[in-house]
Protein backbone atom coordinates (compact mmCIF):
# COMPACT_ATOMS: atom_id res chain seq x y z
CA UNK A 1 7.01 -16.39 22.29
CA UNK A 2 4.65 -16.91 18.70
CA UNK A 3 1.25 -15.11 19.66
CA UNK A 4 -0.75 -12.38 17.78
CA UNK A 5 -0.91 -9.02 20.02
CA UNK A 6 -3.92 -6.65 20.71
CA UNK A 7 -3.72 -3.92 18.05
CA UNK A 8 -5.91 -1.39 19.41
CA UNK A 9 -6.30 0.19 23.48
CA UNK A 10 -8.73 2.02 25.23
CA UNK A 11 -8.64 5.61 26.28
CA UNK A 12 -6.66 9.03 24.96
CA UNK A 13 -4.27 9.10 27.23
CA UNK A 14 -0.75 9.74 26.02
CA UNK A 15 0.89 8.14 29.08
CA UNK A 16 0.05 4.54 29.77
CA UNK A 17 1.38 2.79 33.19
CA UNK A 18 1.85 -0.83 33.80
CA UNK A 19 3.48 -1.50 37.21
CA UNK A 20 4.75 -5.09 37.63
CA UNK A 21 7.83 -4.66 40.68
CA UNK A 22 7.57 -7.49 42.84
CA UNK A 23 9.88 -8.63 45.40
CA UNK A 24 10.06 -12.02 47.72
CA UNK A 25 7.31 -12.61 49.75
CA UNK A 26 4.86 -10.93 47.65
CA UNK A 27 5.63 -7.08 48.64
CA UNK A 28 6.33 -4.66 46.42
CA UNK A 29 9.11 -1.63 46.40
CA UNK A 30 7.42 1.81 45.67
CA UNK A 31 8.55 3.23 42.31
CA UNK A 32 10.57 6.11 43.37
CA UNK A 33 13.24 3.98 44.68
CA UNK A 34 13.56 1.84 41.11
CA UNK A 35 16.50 3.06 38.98
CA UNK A 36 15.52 4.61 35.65
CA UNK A 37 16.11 3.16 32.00
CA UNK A 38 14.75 4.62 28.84
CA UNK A 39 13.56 2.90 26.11
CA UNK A 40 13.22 4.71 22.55
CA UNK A 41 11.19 2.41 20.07
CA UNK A 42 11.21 2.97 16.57
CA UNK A 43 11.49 1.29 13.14
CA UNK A 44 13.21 -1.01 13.32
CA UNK A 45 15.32 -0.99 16.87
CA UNK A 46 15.42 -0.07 20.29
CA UNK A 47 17.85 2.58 21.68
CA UNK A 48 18.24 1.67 25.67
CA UNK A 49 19.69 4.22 27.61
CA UNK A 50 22.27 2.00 28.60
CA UNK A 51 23.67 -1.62 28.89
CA UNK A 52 23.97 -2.39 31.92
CA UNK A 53 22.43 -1.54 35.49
CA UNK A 54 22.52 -3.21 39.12
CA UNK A 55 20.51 -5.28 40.14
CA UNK A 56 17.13 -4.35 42.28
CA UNK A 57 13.84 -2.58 40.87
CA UNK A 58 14.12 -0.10 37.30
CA UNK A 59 11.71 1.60 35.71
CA UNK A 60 11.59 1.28 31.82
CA UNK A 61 9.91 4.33 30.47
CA UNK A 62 9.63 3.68 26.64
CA UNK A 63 8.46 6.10 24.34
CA UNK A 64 7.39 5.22 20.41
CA UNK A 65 9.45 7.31 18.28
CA UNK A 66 8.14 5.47 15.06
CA UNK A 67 5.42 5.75 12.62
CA UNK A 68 3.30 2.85 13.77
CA UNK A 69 1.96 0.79 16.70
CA UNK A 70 4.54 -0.75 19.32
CA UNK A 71 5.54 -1.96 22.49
CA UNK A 72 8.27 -3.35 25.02
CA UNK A 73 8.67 -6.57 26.56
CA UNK A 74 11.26 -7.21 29.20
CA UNK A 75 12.56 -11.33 29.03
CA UNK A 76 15.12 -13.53 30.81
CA UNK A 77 15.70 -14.96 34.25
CA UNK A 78 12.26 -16.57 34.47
CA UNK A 79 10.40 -12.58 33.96
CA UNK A 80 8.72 -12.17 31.17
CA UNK A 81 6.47 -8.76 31.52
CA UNK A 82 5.30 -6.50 28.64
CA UNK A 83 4.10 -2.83 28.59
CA UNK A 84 0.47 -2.07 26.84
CA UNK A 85 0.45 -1.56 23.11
CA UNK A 86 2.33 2.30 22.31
CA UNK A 87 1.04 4.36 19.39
CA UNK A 88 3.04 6.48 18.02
CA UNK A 89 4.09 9.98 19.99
CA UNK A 90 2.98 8.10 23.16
CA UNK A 91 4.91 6.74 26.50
CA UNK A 92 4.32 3.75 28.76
CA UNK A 93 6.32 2.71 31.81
CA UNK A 94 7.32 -0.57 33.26
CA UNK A 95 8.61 -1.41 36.77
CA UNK A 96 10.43 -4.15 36.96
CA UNK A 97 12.55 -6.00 40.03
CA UNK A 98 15.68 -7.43 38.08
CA UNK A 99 17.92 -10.02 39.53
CA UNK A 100 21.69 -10.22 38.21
CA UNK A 101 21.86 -12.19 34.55
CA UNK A 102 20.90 -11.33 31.16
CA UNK A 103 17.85 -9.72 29.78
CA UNK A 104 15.89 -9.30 26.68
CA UNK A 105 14.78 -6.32 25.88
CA UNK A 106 12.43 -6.47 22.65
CA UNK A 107 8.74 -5.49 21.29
CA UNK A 108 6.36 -8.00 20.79
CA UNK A 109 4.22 -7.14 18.29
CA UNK A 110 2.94 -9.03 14.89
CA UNK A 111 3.71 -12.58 17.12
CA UNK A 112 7.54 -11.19 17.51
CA UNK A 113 7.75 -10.01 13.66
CA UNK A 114 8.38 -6.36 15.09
CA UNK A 115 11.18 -8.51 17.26
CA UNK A 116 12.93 -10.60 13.92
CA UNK A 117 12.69 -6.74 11.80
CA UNK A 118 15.50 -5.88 14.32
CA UNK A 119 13.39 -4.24 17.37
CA UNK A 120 15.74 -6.47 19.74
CA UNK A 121 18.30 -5.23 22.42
CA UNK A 122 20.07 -6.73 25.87
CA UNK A 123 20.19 -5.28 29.14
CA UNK A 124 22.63 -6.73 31.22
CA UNK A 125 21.63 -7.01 35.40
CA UNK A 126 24.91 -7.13 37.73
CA UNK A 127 25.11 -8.18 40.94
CA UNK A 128 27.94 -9.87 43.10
CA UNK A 129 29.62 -11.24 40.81
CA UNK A 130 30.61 -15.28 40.82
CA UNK A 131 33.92 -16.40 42.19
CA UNK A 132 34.36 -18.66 39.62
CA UNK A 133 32.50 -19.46 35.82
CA UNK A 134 29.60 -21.81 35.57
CA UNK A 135 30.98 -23.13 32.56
CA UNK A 136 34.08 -25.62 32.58
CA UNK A 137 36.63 -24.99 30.13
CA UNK A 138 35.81 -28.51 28.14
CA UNK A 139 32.22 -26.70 27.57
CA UNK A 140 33.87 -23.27 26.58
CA UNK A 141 36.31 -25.56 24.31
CA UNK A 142 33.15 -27.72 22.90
CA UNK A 143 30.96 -24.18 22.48
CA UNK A 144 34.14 -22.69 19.71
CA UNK A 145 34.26 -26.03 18.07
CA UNK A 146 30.67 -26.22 17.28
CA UNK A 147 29.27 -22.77 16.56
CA UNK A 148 25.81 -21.97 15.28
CA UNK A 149 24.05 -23.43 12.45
CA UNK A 150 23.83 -20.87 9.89
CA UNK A 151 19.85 -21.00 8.76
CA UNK A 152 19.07 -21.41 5.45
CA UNK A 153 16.27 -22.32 3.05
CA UNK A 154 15.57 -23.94 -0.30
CA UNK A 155 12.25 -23.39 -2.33
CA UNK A 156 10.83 -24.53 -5.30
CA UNK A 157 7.91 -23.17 -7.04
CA UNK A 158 5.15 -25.19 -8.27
CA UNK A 159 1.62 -25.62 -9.15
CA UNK A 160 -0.78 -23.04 -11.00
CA UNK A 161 1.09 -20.07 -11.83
CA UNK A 162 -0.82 -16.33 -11.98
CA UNK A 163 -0.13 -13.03 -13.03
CA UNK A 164 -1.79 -10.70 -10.70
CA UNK A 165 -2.33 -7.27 -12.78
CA UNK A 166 -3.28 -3.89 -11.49
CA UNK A 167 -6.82 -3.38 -9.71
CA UNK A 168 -8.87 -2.54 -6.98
CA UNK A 169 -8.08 -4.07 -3.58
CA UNK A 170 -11.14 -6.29 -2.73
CA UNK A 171 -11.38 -5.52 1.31
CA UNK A 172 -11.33 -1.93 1.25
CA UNK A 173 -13.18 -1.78 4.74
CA UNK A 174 -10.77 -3.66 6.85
CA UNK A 175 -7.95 -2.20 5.17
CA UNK A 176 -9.31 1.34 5.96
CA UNK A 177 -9.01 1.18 9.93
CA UNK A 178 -5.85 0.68 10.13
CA UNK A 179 -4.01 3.15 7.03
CA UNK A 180 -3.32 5.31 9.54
CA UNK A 181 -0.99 3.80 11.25
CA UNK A 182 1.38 4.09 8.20
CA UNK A 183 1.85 7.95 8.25
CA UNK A 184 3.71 9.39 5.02
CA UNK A 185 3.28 5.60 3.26
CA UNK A 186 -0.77 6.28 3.33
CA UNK A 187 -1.31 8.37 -0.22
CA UNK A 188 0.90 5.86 -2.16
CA UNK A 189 -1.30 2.81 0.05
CA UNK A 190 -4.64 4.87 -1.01
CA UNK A 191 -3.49 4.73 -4.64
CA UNK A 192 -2.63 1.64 -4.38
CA UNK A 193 -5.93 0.18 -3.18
CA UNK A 194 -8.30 1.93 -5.75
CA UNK A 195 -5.49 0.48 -8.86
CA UNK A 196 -2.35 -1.34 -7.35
CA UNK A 197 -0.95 -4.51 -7.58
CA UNK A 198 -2.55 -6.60 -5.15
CA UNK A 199 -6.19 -7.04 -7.11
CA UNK A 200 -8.25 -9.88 -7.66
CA UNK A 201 -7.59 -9.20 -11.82
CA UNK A 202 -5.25 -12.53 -12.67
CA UNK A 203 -4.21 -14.24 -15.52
CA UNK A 204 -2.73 -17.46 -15.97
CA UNK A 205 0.12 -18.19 -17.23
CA UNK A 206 3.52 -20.70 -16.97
CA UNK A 207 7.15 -20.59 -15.08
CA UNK A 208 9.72 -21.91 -12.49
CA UNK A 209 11.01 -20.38 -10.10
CA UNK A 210 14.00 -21.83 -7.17
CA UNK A 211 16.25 -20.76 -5.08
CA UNK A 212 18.92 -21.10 -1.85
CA UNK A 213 18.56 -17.40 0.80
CA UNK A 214 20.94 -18.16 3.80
CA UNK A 215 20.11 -15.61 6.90
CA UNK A 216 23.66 -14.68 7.65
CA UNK A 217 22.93 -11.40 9.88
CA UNK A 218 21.92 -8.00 8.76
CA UNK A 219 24.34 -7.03 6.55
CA UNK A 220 25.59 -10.82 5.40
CA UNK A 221 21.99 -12.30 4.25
CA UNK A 222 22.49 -14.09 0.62
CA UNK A 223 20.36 -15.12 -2.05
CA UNK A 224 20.97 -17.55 -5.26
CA UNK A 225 18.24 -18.26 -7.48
CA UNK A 226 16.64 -17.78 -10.84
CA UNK A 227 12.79 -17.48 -11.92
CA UNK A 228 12.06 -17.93 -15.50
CA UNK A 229 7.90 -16.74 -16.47
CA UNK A 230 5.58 -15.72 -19.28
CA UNK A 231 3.60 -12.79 -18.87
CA UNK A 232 -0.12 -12.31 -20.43
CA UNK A 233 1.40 -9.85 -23.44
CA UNK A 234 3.29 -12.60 -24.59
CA UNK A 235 6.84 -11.55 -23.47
CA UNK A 236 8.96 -14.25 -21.72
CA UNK A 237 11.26 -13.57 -18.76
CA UNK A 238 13.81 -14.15 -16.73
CA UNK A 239 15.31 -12.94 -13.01
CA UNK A 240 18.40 -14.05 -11.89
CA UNK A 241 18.89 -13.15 -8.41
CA UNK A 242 22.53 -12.90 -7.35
CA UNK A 243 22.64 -10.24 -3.88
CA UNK A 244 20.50 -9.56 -1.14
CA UNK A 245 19.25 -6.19 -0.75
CA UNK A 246 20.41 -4.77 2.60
CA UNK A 247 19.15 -1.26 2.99
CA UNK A 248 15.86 0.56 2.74
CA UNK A 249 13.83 -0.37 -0.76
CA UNK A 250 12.03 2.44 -2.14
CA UNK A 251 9.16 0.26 -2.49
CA UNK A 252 9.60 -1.37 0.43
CA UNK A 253 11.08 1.26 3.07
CA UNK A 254 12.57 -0.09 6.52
CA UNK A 255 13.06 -3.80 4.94
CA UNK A 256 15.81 -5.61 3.62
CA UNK A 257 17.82 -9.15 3.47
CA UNK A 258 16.64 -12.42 4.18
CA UNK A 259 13.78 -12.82 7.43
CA UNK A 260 12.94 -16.38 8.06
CA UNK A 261 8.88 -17.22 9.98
CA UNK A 262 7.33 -13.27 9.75
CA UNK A 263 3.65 -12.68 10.58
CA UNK A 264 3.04 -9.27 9.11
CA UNK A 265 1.09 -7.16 6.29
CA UNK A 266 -2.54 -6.69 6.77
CA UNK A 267 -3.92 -6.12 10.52
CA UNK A 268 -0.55 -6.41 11.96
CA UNK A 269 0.60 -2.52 10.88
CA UNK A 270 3.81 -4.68 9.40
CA UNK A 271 4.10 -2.70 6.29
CA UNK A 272 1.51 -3.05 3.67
CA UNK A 273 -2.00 -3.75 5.01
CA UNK A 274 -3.02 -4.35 1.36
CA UNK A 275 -1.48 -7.51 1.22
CA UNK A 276 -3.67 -9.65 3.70
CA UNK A 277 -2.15 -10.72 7.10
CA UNK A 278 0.00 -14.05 6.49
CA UNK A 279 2.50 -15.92 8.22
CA UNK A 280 5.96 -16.82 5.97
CA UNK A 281 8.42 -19.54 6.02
CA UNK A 282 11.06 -16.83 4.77
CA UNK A 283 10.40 -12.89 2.83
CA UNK A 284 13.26 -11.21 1.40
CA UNK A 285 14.29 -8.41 -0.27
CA UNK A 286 17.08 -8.57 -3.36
CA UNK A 287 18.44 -7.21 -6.55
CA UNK A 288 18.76 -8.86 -9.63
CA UNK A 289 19.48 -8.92 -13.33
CA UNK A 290 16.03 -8.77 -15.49
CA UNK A 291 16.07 -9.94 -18.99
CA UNK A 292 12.84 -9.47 -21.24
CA UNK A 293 12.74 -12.17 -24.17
CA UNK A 294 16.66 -12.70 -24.04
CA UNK A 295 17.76 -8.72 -23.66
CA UNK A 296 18.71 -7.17 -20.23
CA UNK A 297 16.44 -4.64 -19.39
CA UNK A 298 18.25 -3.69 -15.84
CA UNK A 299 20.94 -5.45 -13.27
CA UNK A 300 19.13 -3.42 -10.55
CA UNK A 301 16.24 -5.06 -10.55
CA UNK A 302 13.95 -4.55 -7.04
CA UNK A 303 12.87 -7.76 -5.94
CA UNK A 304 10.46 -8.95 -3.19
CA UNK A 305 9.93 -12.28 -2.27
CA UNK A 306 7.74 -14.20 -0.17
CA UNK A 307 6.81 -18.15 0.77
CA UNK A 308 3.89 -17.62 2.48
CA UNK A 309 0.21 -18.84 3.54
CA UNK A 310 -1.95 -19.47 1.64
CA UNK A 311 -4.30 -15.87 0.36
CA UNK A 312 -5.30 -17.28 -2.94
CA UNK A 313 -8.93 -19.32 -4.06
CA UNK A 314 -7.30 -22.31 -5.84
CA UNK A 315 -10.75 -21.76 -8.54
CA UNK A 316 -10.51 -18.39 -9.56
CA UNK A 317 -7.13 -17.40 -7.62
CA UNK A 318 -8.81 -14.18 -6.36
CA UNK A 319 -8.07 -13.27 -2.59
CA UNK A 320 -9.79 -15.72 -0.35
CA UNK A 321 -9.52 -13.77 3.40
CA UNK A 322 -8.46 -10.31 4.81
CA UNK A 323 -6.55 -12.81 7.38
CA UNK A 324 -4.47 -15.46 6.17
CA UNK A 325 -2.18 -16.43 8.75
CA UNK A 326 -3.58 -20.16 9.83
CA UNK A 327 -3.38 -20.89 6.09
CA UNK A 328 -0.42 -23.67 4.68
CA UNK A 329 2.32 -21.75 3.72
CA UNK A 330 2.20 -22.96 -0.03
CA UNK A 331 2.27 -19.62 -2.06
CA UNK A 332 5.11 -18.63 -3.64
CA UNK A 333 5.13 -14.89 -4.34
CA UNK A 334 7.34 -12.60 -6.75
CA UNK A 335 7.36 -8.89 -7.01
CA UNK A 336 9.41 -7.09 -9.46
CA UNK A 337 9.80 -3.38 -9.49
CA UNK A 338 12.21 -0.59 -11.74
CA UNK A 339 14.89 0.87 -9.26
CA UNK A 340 14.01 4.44 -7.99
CA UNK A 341 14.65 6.94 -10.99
CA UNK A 342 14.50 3.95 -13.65
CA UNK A 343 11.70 4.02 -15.81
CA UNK A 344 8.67 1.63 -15.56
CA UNK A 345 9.17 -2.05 -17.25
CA UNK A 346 7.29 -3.01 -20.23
CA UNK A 347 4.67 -4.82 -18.65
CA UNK A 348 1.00 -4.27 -17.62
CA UNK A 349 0.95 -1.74 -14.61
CA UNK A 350 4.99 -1.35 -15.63
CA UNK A 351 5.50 -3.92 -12.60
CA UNK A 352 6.10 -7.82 -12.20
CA UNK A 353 4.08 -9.67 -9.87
CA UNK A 354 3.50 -13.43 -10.14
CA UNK A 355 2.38 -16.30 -7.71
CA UNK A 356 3.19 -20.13 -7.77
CA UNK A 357 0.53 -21.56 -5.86
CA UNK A 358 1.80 -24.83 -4.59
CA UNK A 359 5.20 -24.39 -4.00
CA UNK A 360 7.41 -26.04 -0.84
CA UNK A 361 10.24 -24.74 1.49
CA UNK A 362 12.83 -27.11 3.10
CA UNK A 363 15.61 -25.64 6.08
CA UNK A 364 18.69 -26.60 6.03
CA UNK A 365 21.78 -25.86 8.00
């Protein structure tokens, strides 16, 4: 699946019901005979009720637990059925006829981004089970001699290079519809938007910036690179990232590692509307050392990065659209922030936040 997904429903109602049991032949069961599954949906998983069930019509009743917009889709053995979108405190139900085999279990919002942030889970349907496997032991035998290709990606930075310094947010009336959805996050976003870091006040300056981030699995994600940049006080620095960050950032709550191909920010209630809605070729999240003109000012550096499309006028370099998603992904952006309880870093706005405006990503395996 790779589409957008309505963000907003009609009606008050707190319990939303999409029935979609069918059986051969075009009949359908009546719900009261369908087992019963929960579904709890939060940021950034799904807790099912259980693993397993036989086969025949369930119910999914799946309530939003989190702090922003989702949903569930049900996926595998040629059904593919979704509930309507969930805000949060609210409960939808899905009736489903399951045949024996595997299921995914998974929301779809933000074109799957909710779905790569971890909101993923597998039901699995049994039934009579087959005499024998469908697989012959030379495929089993071929399947542990070739596993999977561990994804990875190299970037360079390149073209223009801007400092973006604090200011206003230029589209404060689309960003305004949908700060709600981010609960306890909204005063710092407010701030943010009247004098934050994602402004149309730039400055020009110089740099390079490369590096290697291999998506390994949640807690396995790494990261080698180094980005060396002037600043428009004069000071020269450099960032020498050396380990993924794998839990929660206090800048960035719910995020962490290495996410290759996210649609989020902006409309999509994917953390920050302020930064318009993109598509990436990889955003993560890491620590580094950070040295300011040759002395180390912290090895616990807070460090965003993403390779994204394009949000940027290539004349002035102020923010070209509230959505950016059908853009090139050419952008290369770096955000540097103190750790939680260090003290600001001697910069304007006490944060680091630079583009490279024509940079390139390449997979590898």
């Amino acid at each position: 699946m790779n589409r957008k997904y309505p963000y907003r429903i009609a009606g008050a109602a707190s319990l939303l019901v999409l029935t979609a049991a069918f059986v051969p032949g075009g009949r359908s069961r009546p719900s009261a005979e369908a087992a019963a599954l929960t579904a709890t949906l939060s940021e950034w998983k799904i807790d099912l009720s259980s693993a397993t069930i036989a086969a025949g019509q369930v119910t999914f009743t799946a309530t939003n637990a989190g702090s922003i917009p989702h949903a569930l889709e049900v996926e595998g053995n040629g059904l593919e059925q979704k509930t309507p979108l969930i805000r949060p405190g609210e409960t939808a139900t899905l009736t489903l006829t399951l045949k024996p085999g595997n299921y995914e279990i998974y929301c779809p919002v933000g074109e799957d981004s909710h779905k790569k942030l971890g909101m993923e889970t597998h039901l699995k349907v049994e039934g009579e089970k087959p005499a024998v496997s469908k697989y012959s032991s030379v495929e089993i035998e071929q399947s542990r001699a070739n596993p999977p290709s561990i994804q990875a990606i190299q970037v360079n930075g390149g073209g223009p290079v801007v400092q973006i310094l604090p200011g206003p947010f230029p589209f404060p009336d689309s960003v305004a519809p949908v700060l709600s959805a981010f609960g306890d996050e909204r005063t710092m976003l407010e701030k943010q938007e009247s004098n934050g870091p994602y402004s149309n006040n730039v400055a020009t300056t110089s740099g390079t910036f490369s590096f290697t981030a291999w998506d390994l699995g949640a807690t396995r994600d790494s990261i080698d690179g180094v980005a060396e940049f002037a600043t428009n006080d004069g000071a020269r620095w450099r960032l020498v990232l050396d380990r993924v960050q794998t839990k929660d950032m206090p800048h960035h709550p719910r995020f962490g590692g290495v996410i290759m191909g996210l649609y989020y920010h902006g409309m999509t209630t994917v953390h920050t509307p302020l930064v318009p809605t993109i598509n990436s070729a990889v955003a993560l999240w890491s620590i580094g050392h950070l040295y300011r003109n040759g002395t180390l000012v912290t090895d616990d550096a807070q460090v965003h990065v993403m390779l994204l499309s394009r949000t940027r006028r290539p004349s002035d370099f102020a923010l070209s659209c509230w959505d950016c998603s059908k853009n090139k992904i050419e952008e290369l952006q770096l955000q540097v922030t103190p750790a939680k309880g260090e003290p600001q870093f001697d910069a304007p706005g006490g944060f680091l936040f630079l583009n490279w405006e024509k940079s390139r990503g390449r997979r590898t395996s």
